[in-house]
PDB file of N, CA and C in Angstrom:
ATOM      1  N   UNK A   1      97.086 103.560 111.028  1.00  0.00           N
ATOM      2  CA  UNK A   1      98.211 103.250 110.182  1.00  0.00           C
ATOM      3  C   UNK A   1      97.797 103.180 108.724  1.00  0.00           C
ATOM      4  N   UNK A   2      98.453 102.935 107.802  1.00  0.00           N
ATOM      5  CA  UNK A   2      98.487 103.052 106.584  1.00  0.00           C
ATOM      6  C   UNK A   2      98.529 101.661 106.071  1.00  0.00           C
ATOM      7  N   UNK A   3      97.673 101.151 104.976  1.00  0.00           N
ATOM      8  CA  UNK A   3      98.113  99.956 104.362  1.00  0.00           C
ATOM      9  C   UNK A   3      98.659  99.878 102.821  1.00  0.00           C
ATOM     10  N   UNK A   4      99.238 101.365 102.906  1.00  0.00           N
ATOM     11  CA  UNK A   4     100.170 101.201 101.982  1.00  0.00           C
ATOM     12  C   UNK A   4     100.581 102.645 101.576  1.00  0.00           C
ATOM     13  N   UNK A   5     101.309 102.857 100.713  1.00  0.00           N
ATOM     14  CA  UNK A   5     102.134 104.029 100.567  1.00  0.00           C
ATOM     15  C   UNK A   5     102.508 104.689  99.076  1.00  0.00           C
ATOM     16  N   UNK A   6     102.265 105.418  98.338  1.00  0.00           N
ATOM     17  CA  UNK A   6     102.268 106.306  96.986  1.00  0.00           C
ATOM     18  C   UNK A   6     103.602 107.204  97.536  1.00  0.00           C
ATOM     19  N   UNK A   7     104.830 107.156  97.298  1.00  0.00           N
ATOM     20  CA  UNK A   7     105.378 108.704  97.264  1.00  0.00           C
ATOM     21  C   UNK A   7     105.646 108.958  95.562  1.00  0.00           C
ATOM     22  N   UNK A   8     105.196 110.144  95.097  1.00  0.00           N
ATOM     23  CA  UNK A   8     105.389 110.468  93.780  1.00  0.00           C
ATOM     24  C   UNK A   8     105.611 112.173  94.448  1.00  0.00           C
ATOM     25  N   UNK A   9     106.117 112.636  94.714  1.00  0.00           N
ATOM     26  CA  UNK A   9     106.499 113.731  95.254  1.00  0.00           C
ATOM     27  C   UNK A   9     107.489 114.389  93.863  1.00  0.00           C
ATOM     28  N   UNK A  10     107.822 115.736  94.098  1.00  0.00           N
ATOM     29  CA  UNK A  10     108.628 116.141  92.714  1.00  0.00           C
ATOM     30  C   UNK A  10     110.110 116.693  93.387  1.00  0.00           C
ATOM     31  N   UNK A  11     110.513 115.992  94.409  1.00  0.00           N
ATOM     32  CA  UNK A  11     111.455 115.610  95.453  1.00  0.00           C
ATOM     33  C   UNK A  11     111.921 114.637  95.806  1.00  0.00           C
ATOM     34  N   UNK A  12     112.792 114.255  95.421  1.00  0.00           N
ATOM     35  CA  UNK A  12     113.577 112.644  95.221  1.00  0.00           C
ATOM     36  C   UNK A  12     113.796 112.249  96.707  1.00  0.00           C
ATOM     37  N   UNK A  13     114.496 113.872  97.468  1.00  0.00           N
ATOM     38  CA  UNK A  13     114.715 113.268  99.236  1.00  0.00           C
ATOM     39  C   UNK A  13     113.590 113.275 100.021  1.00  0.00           C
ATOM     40  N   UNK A  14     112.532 113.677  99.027  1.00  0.00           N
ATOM     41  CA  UNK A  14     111.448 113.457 100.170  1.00  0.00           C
ATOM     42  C   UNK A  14     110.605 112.356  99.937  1.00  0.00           C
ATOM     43  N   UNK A  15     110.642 111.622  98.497  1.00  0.00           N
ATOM     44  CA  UNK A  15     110.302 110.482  97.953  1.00  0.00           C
ATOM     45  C   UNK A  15     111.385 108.764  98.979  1.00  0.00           C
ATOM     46  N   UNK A  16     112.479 109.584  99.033  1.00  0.00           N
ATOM     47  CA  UNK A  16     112.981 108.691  99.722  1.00  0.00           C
ATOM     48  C   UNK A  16     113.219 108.581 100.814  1.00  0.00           C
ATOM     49  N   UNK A  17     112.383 109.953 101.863  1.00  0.00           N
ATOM     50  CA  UNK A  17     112.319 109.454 102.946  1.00  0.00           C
ATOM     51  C   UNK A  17     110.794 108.893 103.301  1.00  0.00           C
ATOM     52  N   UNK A  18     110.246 109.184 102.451  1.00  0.00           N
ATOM     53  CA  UNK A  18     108.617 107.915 102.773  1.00  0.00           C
ATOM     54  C   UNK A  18     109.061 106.596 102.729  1.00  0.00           C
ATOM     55  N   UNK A  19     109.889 106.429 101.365  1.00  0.00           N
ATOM     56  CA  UNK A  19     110.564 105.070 101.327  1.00  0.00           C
ATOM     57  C   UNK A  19     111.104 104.412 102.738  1.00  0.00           C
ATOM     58  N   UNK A  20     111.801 105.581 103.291  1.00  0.00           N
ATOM     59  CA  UNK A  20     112.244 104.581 104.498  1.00  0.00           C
ATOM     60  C   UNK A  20     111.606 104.795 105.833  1.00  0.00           C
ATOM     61  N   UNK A  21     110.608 105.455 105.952  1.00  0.00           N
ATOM     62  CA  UNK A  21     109.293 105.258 106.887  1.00  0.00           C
ATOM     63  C   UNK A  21     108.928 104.261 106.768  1.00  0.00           C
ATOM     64  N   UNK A  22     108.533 104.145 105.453  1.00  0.00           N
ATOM     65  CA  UNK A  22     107.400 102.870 105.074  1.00  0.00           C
ATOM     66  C   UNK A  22     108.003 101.374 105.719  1.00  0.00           C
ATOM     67  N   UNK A  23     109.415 101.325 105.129  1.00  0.00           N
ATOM     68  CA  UNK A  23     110.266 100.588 105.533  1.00  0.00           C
ATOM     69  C   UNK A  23     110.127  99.872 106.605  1.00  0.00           C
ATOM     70  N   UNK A  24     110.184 100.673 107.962  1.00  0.00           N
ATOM     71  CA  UNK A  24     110.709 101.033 108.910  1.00  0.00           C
ATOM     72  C   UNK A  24     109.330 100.442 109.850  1.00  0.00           C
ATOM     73  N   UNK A  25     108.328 100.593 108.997  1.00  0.00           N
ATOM     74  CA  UNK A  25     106.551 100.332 109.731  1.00  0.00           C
ATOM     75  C   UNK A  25     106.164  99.084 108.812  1.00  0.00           C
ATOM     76  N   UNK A  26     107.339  98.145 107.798  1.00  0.00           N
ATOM     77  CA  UNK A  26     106.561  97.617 107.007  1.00  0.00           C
ATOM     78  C   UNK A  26     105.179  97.878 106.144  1.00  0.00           C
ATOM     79  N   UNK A  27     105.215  98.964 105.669  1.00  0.00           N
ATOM     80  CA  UNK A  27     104.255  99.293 104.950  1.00  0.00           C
ATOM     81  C   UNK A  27     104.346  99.391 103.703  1.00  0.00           C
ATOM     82  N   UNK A  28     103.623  98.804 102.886  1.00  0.00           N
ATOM     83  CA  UNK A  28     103.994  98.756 100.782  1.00  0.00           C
ATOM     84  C   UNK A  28     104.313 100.135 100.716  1.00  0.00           C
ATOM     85  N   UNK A  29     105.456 100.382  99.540  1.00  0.00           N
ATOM     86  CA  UNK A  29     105.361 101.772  99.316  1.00  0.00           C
ATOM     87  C   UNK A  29     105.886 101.712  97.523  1.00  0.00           C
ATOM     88  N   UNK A  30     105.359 102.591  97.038  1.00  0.00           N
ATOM     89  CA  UNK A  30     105.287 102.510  95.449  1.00  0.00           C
ATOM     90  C   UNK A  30     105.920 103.713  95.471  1.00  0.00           C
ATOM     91  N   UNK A  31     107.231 104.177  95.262  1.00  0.00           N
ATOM     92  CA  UNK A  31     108.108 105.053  94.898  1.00  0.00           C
ATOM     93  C   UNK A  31     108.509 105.229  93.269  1.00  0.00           C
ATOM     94  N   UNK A  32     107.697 106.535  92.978  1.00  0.00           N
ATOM     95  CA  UNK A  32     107.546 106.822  91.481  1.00  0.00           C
ATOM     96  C   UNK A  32     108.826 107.232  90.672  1.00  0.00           C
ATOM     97  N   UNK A  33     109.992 107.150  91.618  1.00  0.00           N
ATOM     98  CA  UNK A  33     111.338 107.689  90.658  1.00  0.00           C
ATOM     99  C   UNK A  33     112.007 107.189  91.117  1.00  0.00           C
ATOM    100  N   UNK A  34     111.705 105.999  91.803  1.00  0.00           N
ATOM    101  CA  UNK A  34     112.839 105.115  92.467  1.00  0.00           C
ATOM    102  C   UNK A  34     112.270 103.622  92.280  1.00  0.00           C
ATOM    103  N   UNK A  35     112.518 103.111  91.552  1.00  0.00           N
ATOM    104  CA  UNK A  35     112.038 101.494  91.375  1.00  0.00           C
ATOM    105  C   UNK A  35     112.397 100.648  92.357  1.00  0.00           C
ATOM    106  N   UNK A  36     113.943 100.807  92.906  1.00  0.00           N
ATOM    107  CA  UNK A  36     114.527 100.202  93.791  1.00  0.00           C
ATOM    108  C   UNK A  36     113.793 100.115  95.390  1.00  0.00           C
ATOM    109  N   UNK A  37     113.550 100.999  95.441  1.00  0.00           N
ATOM    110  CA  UNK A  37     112.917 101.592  96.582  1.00  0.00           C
ATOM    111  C   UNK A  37     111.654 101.320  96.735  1.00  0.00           C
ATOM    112  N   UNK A  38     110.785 100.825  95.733  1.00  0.00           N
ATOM    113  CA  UNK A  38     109.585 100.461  95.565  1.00  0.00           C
ATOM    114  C   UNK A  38     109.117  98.568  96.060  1.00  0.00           C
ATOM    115  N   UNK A  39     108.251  98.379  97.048  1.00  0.00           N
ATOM    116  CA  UNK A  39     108.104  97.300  97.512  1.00  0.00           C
ATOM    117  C   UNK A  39     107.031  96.679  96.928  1.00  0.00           C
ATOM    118  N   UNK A  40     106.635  97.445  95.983  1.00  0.00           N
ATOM    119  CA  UNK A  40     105.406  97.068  95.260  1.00  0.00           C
ATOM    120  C   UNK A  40     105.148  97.822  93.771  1.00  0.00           C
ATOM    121  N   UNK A  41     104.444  97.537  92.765  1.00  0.00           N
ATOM    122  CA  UNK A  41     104.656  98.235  91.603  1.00  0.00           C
ATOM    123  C   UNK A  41     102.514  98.002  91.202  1.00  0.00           C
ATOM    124  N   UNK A  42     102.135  98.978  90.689  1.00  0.00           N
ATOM    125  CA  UNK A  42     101.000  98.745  89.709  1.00  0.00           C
ATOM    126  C   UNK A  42     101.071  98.212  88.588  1.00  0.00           C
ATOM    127  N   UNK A  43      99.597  97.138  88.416  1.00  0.00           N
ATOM    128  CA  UNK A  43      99.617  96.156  87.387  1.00  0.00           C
ATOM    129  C   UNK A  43      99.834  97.443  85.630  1.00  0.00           C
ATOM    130  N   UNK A  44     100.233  96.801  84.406  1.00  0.00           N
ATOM    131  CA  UNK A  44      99.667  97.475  83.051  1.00  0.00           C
ATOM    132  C   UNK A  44      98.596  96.741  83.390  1.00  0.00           C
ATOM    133  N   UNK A  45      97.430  97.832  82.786  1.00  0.00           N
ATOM    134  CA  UNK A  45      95.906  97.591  83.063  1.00  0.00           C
ATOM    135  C   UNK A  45      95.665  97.725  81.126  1.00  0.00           C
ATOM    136  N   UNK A  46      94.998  96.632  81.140  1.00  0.00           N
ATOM    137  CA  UNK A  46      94.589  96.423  79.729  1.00  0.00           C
ATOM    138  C   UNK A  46      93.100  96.111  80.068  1.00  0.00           C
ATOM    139  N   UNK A  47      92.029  96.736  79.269  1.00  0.00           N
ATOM    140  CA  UNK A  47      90.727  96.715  78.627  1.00  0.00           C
ATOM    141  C   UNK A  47      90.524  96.655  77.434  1.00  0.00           C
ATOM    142  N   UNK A  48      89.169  96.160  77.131  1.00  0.00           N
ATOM    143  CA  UNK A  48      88.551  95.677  75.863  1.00  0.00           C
ATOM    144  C   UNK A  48      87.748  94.435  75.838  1.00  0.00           C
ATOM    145  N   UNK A  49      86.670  94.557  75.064  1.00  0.00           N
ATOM    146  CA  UNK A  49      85.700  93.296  74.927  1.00  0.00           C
ATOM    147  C   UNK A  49      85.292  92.946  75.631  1.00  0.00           C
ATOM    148  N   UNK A  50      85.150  93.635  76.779  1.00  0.00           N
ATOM    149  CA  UNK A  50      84.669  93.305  78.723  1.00  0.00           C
ATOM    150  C   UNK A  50      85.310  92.561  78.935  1.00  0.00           C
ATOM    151  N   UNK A  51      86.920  92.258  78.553  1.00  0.00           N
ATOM    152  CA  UNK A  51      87.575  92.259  79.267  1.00  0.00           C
ATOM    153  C   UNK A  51      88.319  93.356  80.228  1.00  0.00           C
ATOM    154  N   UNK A  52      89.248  92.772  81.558  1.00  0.00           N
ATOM    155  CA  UNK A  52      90.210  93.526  82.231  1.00  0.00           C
ATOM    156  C   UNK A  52      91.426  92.554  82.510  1.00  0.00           C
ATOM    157  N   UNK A  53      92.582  92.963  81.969  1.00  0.00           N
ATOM    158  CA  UNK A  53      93.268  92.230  82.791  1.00  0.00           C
ATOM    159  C   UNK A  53      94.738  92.896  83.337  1.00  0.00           C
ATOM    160  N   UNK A  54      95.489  92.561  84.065  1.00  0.00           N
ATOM    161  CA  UNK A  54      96.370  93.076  85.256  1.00  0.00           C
ATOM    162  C   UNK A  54      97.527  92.428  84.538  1.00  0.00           C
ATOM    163  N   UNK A  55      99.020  93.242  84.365  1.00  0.00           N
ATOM    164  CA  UNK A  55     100.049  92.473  83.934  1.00  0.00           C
ATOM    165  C   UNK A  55     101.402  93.011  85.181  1.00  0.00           C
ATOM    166  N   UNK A  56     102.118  92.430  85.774  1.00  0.00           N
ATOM    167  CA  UNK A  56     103.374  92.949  86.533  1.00  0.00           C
ATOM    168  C   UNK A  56     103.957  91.523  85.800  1.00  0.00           C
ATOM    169  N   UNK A  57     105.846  91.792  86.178  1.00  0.00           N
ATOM    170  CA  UNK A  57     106.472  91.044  85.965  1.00  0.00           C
ATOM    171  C   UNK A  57     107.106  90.340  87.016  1.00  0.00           C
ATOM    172  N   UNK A  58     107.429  89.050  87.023  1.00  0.00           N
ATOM    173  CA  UNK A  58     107.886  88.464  88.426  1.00  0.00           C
ATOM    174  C   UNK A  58     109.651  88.858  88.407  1.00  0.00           C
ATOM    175  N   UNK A  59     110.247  89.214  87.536  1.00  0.00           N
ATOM    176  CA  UNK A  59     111.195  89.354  87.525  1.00  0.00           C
ATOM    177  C   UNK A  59     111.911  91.069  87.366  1.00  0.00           C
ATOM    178  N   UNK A  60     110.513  91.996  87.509  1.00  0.00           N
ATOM    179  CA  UNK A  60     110.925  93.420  87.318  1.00  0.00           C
ATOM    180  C   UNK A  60     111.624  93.678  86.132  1.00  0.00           C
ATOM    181  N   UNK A  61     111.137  93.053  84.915  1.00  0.00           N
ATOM    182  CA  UNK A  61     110.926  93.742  83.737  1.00  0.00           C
ATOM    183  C   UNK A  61     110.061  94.409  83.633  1.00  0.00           C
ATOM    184  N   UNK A  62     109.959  95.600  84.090  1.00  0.00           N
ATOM    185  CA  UNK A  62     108.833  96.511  83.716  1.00  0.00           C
ATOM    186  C   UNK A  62     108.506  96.677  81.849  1.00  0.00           C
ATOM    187  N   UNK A  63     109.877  97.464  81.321  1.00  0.00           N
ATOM    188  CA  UNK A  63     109.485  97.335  79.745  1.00  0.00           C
ATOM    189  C   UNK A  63     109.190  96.443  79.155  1.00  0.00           C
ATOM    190  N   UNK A  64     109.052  95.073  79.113  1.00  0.00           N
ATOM    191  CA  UNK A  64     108.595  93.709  78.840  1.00  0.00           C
ATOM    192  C   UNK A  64     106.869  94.125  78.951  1.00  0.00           C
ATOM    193  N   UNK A  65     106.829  94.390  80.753  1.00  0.00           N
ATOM    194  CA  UNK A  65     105.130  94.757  80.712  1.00  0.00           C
ATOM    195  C   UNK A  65     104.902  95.384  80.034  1.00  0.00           C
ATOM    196  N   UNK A  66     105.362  96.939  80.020  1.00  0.00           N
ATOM    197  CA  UNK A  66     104.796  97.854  78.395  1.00  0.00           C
ATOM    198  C   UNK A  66     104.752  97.508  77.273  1.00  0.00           C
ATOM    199  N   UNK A  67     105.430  96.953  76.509  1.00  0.00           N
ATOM    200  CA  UNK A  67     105.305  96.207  75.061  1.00  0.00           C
ATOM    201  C   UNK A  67     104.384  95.301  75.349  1.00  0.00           C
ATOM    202  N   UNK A  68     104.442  94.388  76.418  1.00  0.00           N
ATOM    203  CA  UNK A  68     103.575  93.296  76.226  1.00  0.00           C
ATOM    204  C   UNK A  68     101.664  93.703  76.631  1.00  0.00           C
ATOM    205  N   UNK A  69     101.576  94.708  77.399  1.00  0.00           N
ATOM    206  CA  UNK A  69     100.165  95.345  77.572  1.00  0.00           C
ATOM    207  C   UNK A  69     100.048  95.948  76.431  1.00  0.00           C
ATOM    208  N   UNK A  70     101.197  96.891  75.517  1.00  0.00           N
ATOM    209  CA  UNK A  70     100.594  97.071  74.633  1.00  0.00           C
ATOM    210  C   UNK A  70     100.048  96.093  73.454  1.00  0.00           C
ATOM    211  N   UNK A  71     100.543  94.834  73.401  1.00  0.00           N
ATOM    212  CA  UNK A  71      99.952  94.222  71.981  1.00  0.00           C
ATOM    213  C   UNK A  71      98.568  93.653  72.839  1.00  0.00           C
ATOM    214  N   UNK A  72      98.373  93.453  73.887  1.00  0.00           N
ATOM    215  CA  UNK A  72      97.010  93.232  74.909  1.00  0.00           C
ATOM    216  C   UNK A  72      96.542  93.816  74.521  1.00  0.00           C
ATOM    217  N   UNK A  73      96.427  95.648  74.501  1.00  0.00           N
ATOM    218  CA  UNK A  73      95.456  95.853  74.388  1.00  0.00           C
ATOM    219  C   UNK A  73      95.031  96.153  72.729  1.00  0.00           C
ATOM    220  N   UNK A  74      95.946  96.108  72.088  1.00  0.00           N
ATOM    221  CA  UNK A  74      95.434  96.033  70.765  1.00  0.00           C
ATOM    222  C   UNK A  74      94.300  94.567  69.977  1.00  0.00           C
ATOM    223  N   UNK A  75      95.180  93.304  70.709  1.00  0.00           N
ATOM    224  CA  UNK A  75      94.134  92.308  70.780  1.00  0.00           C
ATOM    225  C   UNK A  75      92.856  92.597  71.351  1.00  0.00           C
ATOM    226  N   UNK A  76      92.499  93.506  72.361  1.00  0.00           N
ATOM    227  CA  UNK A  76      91.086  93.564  72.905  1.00  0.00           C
ATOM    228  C   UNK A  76      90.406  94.529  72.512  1.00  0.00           C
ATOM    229  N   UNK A  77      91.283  95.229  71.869  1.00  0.00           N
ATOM    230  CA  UNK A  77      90.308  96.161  70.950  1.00  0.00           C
ATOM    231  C   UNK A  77      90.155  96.129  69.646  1.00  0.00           C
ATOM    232  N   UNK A  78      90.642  95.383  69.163  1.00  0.00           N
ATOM    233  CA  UNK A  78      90.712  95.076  67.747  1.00  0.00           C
ATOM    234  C   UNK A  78      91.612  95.984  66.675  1.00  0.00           C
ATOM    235  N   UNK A  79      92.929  96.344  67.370  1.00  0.00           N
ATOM    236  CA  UNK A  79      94.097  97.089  67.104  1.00  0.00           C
ATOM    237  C   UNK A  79      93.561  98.450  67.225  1.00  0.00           C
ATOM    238  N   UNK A  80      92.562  98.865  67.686  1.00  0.00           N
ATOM    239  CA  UNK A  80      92.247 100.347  67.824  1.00  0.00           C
ATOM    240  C   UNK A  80      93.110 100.679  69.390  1.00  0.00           C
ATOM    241  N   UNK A  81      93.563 101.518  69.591  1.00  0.00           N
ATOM    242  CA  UNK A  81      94.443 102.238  71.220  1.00  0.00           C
ATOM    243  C   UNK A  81      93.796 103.236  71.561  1.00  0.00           C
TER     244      UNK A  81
END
């Protein structure tokens, strides 16, 4: 079995029928053109200064995460991107 699931396919009905496999077997599935459909999302990954750190939102503001990884990573690099 699978412990988890990527559909990024360049096929929306075939993106959404992994979605409902996955479903169906309880298995995470990260659906790249369907947010809704997605049971799980990847962190914004920010580096710098040996740092790493991981940002998701608990409330599925994704654009919140993008603005907000971006001033992250400008703090850890010292405004260089």
């Amino acid at each position: 079995g699978a412990a988890l699931a990527i559909a990024a396919t360049d096929a929306r009905a075939v993106n959404r029928q992994i979605a409902a496999l996955c479903a169906a077997r309880g298995v995470p599935a990260s659906v790249a053109d369907c947010a809704e459909e997605s049971t799980f999302y990847f962190p914004a990954v920010c580096e710098g200064g040996g740092l790493t750190a991981g940002l998701v939102s608990a409330n599925g503001d994704h654009k919140k995460v993008r603005r907000t990884a971006v001033q992250i990573r400008k703090l850890l690099t010292g405004g260089a991107e």
